[in-house]
PDB file of N, CA and C in Angstrom:
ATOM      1  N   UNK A   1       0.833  -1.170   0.000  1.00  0.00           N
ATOM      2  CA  UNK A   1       0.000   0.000   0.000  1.00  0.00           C
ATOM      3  C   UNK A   1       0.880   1.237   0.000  1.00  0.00           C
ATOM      4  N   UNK A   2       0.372   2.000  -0.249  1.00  0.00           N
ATOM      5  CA  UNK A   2       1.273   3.724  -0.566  1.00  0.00           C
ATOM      6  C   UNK A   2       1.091   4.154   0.724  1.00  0.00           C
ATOM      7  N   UNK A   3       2.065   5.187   0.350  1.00  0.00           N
ATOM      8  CA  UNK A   3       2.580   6.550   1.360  1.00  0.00           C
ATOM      9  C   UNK A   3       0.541   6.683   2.285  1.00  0.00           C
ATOM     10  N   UNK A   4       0.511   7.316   3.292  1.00  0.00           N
ATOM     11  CA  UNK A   4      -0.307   7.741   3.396  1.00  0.00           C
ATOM     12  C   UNK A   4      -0.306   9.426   3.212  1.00  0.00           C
ATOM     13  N   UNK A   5      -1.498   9.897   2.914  1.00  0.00           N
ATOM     14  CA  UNK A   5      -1.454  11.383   2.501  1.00  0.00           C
ATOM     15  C   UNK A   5      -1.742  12.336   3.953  1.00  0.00           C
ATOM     16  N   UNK A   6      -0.928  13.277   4.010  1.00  0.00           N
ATOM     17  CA  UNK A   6      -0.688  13.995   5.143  1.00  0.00           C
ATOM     18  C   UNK A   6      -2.255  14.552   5.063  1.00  0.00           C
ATOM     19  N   UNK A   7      -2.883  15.098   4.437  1.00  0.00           N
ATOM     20  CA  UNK A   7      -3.839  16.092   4.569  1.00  0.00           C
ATOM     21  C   UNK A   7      -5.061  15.414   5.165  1.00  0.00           C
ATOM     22  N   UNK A   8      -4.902  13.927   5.396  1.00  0.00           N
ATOM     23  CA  UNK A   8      -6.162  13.043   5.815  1.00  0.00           C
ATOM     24  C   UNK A   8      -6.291  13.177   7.510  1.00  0.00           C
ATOM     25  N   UNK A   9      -5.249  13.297   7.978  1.00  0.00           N
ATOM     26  CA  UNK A   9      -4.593  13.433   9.785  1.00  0.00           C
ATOM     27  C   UNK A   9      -4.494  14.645  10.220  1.00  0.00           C
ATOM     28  N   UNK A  10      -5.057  14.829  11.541  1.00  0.00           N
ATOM     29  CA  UNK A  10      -4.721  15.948  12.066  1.00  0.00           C
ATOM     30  C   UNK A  10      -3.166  15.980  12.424  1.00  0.00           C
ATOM     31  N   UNK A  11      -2.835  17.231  13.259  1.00  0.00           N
ATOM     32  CA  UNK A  11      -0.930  17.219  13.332  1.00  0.00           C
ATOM     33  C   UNK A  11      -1.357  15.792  15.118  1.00  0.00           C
ATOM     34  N   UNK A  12      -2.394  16.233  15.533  1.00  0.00           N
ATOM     35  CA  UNK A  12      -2.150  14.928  16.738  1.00  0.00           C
ATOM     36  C   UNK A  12      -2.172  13.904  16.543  1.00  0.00           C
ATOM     37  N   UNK A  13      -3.087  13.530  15.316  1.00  0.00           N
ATOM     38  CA  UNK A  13      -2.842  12.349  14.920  1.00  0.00           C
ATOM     39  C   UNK A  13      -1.373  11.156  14.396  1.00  0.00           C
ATOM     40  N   UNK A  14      -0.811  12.714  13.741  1.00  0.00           N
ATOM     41  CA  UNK A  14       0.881  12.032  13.004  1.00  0.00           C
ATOM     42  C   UNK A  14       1.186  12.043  14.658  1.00  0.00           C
ATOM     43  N   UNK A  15       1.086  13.057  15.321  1.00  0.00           N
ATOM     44  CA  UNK A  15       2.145  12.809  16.547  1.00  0.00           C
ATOM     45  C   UNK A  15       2.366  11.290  17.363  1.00  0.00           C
ATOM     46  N   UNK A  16       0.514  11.246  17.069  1.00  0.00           N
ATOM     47  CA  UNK A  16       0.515   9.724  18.045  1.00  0.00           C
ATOM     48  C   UNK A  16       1.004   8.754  17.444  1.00  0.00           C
ATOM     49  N   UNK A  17       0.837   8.534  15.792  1.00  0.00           N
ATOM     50  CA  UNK A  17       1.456   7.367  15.395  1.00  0.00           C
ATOM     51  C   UNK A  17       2.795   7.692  15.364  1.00  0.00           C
ATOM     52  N   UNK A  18       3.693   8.286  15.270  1.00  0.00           N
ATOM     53  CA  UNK A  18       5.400   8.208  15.690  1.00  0.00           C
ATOM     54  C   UNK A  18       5.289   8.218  16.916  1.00  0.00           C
ATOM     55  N   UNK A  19       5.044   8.936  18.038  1.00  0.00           N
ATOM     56  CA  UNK A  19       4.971   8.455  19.470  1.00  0.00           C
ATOM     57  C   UNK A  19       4.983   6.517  19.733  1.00  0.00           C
ATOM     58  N   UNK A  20       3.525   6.080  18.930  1.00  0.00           N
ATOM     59  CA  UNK A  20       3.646   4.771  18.986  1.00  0.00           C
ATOM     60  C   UNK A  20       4.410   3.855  18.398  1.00  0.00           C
ATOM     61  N   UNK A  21       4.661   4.320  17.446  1.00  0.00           N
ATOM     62  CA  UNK A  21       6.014   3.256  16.839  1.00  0.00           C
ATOM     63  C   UNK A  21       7.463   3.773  17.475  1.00  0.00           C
ATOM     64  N   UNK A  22       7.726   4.906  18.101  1.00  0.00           N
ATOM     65  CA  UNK A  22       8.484   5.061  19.010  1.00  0.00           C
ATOM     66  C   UNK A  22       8.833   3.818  20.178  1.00  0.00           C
ATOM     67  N   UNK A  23       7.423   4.352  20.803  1.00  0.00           N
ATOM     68  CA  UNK A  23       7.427   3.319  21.853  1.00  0.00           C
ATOM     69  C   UNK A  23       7.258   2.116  21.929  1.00  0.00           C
ATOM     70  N   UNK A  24       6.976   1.455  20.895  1.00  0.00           N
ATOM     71  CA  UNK A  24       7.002   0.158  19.770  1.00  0.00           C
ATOM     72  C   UNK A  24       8.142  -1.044  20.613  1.00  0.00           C
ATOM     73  N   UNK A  25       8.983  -0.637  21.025  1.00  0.00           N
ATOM     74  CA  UNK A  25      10.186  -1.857  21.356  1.00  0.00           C
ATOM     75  C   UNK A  25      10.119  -1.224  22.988  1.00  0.00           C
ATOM     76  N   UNK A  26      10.671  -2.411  23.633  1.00  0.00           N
ATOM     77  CA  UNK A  26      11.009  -2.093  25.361  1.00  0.00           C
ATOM     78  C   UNK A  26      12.131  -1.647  25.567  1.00  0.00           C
ATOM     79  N   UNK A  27      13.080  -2.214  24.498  1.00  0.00           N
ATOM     80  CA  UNK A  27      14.441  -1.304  24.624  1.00  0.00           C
ATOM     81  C   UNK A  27      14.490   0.677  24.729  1.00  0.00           C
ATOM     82  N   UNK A  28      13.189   0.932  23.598  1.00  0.00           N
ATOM     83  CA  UNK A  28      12.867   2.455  23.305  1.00  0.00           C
ATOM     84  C   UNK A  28      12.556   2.712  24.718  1.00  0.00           C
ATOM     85  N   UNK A  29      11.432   2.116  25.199  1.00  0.00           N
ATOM     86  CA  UNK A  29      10.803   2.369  26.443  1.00  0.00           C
ATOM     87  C   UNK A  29      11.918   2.617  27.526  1.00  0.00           C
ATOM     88  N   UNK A  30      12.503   1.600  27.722  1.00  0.00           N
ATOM     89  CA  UNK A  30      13.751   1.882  28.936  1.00  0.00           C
ATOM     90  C   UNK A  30      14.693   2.442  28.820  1.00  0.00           C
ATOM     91  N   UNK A  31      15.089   3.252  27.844  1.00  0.00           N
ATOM     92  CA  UNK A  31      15.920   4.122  27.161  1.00  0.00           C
ATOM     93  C   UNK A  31      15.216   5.559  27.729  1.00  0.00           C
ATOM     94  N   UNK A  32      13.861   5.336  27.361  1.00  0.00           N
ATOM     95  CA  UNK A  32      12.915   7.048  27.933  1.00  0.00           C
ATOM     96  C   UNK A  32      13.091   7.032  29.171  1.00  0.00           C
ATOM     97  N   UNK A  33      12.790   5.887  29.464  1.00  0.00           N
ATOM     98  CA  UNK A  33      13.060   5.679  31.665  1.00  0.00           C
ATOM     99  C   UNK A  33      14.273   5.921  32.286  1.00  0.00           C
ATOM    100  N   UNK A  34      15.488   5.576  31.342  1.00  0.00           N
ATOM    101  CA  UNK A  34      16.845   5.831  32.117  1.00  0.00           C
ATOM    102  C   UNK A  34      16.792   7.307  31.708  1.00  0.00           C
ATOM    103  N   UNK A  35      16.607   8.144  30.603  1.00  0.00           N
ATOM    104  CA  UNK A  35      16.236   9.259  30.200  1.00  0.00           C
ATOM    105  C   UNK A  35      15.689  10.501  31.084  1.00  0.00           C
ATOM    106  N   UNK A  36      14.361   9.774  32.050  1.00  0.00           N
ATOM    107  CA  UNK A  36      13.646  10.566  32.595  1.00  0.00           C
ATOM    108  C   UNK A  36      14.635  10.740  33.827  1.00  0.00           C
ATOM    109  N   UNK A  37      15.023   9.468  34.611  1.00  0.00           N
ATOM    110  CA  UNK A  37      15.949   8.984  35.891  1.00  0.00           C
ATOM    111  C   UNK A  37      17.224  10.117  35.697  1.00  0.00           C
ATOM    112  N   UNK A  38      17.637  10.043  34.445  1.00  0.00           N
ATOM    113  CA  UNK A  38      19.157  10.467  34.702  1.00  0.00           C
ATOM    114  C   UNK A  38      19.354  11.613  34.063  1.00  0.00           C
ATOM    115  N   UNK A  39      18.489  12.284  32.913  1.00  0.00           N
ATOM    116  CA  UNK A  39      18.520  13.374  32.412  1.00  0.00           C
ATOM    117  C   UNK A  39      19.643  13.281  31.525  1.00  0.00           C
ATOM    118  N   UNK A  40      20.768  12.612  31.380  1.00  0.00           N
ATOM    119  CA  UNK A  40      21.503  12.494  29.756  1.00  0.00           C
ATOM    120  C   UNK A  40      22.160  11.027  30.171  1.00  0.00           C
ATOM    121  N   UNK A  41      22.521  10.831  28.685  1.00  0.00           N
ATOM    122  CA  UNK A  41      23.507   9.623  28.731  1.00  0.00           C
ATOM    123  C   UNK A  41      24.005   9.476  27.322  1.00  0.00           C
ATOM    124  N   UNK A  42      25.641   9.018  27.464  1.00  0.00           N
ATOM    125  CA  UNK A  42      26.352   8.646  26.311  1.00  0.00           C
ATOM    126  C   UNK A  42      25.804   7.797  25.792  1.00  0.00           C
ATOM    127  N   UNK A  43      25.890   7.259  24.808  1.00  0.00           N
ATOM    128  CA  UNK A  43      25.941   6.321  23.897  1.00  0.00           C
ATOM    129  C   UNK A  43      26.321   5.005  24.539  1.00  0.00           C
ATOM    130  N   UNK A  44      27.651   4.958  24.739  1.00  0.00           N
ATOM    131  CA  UNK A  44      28.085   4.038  25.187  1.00  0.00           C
ATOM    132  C   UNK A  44      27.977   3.131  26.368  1.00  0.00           C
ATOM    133  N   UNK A  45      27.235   4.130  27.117  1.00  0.00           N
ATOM    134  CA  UNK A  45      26.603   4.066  28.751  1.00  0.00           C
ATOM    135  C   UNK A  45      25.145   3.444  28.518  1.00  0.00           C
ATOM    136  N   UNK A  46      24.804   3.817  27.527  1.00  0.00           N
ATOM    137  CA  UNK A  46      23.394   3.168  27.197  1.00  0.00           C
ATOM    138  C   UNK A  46      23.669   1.732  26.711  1.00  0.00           C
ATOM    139  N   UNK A  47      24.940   1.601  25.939  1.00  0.00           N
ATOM    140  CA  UNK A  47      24.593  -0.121  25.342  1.00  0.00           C
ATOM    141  C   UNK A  47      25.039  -0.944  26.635  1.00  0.00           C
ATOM    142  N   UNK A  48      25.663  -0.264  27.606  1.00  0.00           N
ATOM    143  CA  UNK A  48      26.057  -1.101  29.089  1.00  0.00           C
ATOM    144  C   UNK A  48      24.710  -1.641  30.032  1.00  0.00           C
ATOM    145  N   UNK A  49      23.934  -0.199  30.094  1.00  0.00           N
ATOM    146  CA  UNK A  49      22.472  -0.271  30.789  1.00  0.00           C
ATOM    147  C   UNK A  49      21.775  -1.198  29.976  1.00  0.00           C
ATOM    148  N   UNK A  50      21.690  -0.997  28.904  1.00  0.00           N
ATOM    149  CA  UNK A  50      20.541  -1.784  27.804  1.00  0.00           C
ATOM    150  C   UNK A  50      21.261  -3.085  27.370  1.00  0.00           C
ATOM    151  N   UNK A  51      22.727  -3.516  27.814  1.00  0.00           N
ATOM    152  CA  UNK A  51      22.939  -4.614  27.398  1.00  0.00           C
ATOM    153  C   UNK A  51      23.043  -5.282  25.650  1.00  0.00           C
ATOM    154  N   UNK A  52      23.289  -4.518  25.311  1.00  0.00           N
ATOM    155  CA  UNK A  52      23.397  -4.024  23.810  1.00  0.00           C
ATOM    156  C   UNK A  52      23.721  -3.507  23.283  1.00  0.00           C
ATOM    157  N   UNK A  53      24.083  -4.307  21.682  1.00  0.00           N
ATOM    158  CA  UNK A  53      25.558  -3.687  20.676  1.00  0.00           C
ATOM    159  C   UNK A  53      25.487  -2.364  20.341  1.00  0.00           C
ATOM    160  N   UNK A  54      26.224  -1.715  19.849  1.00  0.00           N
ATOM    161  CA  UNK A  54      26.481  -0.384  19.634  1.00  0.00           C
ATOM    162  C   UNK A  54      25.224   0.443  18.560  1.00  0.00           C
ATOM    163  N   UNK A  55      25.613  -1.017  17.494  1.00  0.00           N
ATOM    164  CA  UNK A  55      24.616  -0.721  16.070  1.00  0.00           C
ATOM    165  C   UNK A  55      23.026  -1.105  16.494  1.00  0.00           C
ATOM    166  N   UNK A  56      22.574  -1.731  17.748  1.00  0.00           N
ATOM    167  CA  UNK A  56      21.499  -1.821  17.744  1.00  0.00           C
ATOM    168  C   UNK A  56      21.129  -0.995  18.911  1.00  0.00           C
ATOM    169  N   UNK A  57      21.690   0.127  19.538  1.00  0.00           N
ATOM    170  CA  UNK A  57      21.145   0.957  20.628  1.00  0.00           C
ATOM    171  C   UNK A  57      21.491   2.275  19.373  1.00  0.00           C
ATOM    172  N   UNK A  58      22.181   2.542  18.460  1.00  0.00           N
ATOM    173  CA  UNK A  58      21.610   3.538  17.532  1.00  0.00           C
ATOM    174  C   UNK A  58      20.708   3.218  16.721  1.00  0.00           C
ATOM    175  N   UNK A  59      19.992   1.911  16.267  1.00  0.00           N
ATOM    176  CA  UNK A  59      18.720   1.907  15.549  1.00  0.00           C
ATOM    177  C   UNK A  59      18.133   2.420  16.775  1.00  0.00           C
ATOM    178  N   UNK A  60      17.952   2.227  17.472  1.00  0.00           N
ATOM    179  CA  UNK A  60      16.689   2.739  18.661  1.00  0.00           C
ATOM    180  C   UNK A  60      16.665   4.511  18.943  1.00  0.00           C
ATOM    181  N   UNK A  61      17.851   4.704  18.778  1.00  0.00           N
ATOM    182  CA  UNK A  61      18.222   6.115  19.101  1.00  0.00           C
ATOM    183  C   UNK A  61      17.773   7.091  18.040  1.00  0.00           C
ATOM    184  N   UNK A  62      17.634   5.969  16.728  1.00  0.00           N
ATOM    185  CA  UNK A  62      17.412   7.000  15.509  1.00  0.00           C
ATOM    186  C   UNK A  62      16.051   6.702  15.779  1.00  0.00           C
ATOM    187  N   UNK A  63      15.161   6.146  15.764  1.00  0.00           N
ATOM    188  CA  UNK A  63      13.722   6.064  16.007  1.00  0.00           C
ATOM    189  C   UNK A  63      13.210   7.169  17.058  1.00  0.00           C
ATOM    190  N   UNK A  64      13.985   7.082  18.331  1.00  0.00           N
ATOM    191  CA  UNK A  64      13.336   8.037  19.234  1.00  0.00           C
ATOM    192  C   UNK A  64      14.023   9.887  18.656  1.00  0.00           C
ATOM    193  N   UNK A  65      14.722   9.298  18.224  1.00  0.00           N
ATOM    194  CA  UNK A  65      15.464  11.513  17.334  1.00  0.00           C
ATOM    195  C   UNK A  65      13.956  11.589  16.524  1.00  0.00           C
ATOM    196  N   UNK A  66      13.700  10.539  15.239  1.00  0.00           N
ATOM    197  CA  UNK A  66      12.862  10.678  14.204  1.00  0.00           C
ATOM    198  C   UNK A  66      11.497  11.334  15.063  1.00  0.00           C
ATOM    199  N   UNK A  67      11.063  10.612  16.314  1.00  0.00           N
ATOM    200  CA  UNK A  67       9.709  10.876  16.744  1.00  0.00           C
ATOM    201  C   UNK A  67       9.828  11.782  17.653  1.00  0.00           C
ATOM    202  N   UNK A  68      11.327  12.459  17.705  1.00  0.00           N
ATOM    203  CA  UNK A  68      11.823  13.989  18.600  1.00  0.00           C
ATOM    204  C   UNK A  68      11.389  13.921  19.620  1.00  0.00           C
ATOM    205  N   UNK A  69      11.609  12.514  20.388  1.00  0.00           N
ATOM    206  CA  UNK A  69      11.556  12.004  21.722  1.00  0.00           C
ATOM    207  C   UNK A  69      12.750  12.855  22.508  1.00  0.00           C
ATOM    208  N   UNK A  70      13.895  12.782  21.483  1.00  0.00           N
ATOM    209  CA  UNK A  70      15.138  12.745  22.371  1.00  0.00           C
ATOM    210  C   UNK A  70      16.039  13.725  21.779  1.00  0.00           C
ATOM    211  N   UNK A  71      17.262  14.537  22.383  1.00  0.00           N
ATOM    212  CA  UNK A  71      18.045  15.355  21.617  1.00  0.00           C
ATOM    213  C   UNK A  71      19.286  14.497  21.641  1.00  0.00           C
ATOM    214  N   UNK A  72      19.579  14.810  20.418  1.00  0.00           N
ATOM    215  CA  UNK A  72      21.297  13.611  20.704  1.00  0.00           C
ATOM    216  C   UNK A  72      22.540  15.201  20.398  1.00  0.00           C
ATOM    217  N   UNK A  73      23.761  15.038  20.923  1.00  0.00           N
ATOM    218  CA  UNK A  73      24.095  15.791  20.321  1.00  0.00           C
ATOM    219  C   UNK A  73      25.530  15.256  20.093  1.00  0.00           C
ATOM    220  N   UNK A  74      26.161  15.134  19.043  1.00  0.00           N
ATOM    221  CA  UNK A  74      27.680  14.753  18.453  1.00  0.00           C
ATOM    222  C   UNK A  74      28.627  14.756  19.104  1.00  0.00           C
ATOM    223  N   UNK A  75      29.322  13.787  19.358  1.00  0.00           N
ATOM    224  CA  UNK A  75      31.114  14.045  19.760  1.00  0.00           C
ATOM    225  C   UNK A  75      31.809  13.002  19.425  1.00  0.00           C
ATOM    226  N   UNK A  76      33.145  13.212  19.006  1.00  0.00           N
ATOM    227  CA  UNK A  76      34.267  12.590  18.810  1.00  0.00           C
ATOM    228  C   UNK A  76      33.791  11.002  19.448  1.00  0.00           C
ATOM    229  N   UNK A  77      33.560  10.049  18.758  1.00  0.00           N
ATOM    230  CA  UNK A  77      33.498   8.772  19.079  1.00  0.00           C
ATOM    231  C   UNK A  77      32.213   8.461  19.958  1.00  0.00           C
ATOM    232  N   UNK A  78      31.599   9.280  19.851  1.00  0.00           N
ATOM    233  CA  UNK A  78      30.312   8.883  21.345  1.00  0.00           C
ATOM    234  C   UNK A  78      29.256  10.209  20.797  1.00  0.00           C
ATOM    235  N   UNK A  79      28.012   9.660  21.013  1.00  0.00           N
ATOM    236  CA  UNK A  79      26.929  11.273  21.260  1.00  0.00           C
ATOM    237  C   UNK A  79      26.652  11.159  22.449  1.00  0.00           C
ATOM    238  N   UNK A  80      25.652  12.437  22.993  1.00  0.00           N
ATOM    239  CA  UNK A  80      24.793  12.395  24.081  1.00  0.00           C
ATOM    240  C   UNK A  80      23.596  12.814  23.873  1.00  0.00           C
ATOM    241  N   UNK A  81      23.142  12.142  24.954  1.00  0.00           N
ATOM    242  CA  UNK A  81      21.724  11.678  24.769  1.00  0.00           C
ATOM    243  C   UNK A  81      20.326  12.437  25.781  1.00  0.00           C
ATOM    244  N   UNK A  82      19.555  12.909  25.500  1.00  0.00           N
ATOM    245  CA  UNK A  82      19.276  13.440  26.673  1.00  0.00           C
ATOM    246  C   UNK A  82      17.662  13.514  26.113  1.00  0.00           C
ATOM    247  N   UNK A  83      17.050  13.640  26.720  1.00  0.00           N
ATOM    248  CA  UNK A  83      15.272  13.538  26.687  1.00  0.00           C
ATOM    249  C   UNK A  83      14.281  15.257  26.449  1.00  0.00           C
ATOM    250  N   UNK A  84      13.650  14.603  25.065  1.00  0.00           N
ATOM    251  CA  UNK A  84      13.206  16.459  24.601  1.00  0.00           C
ATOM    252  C   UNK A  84      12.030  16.335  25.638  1.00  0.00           C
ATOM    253  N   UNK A  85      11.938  17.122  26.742  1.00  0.00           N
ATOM    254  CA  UNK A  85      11.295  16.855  27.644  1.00  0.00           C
ATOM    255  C   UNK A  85       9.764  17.656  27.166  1.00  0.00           C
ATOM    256  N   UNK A  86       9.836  19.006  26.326  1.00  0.00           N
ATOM    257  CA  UNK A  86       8.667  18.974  26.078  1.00  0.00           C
ATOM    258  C   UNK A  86       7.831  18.551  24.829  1.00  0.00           C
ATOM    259  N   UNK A  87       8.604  17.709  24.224  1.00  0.00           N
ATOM    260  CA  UNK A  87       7.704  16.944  23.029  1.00  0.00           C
ATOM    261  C   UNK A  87       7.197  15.646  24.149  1.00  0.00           C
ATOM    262  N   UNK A  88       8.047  15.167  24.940  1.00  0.00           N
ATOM    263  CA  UNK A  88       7.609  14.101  25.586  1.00  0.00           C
ATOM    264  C   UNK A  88       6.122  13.924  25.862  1.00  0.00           C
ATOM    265  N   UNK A  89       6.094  15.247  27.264  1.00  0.00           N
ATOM    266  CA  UNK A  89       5.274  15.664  27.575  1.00  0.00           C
ATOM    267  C   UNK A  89       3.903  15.813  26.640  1.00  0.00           C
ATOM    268  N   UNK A  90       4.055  16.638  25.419  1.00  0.00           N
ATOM    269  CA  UNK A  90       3.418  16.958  24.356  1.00  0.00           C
ATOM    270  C   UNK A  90       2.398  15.485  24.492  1.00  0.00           C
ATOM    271  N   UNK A  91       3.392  14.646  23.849  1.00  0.00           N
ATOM    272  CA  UNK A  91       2.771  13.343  23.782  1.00  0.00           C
ATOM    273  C   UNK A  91       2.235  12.663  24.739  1.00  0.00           C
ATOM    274  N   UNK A  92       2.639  12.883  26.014  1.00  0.00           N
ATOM    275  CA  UNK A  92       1.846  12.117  27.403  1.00  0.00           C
ATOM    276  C   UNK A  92       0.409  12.767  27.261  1.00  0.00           C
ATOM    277  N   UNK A  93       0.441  14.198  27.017  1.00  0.00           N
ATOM    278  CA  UNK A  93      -0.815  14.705  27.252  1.00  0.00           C
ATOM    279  C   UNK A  93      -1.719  14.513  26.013  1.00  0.00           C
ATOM    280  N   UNK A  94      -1.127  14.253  25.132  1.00  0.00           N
ATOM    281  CA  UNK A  94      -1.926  13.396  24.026  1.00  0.00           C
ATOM    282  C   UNK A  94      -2.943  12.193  24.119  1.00  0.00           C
ATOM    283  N   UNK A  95      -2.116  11.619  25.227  1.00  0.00           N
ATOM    284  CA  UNK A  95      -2.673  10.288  25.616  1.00  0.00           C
ATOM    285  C   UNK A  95      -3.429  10.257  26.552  1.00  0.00           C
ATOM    286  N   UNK A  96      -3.498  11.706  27.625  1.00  0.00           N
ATOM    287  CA  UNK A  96      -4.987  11.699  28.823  1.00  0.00           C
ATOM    288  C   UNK A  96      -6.093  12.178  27.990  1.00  0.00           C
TER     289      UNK A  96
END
């Protein structure tokens, strides 16, 4: 099936479906939780917590940037990681 057409969805509607395929895996989920707990984290600190390879805690990382869960920001061998606290939000209150 095709693209779906933007003009059919409200903007809450796109929000909720990337919110939900966000939150789609438990790895995403406990990534937002160490997120909320600790307020940033490397890269590398995350595949220790999450128990997982490098290349599969950045698929997760690019999912939660895409649904602007999270801010990452660049460095020499490592990013950091830290929680867009008011899109989060945005989206919690989506869901009461």
């Amino acid at each position: 099936m095709g693209a779906s057409k933007d003009n059919n969805y409200t903007h809450e509607e796109v929000l909720m479906s990337q919110f939900g395929r966000a939150m789609a895996h438990p790895a995403r989920s406990r990534m937002i939780n160490l997120l909320k707990e600790n307020k940033s984290f490397r890269n590398t600190d995350m595949c220790k917590e999450l128990k997982m390879g490098v290349s599969s805690v950045h698929a997760h990382i690019k999912v939660l940037k895409e649904a602007d869960l999270i801010h990452v920001e660049y460095a020499t061998h490592e990013y950091h990681i830290t929680l867009h606290q008011e899109n989060f939000e945005l989206y919690y209150n989506l869901l009461t």
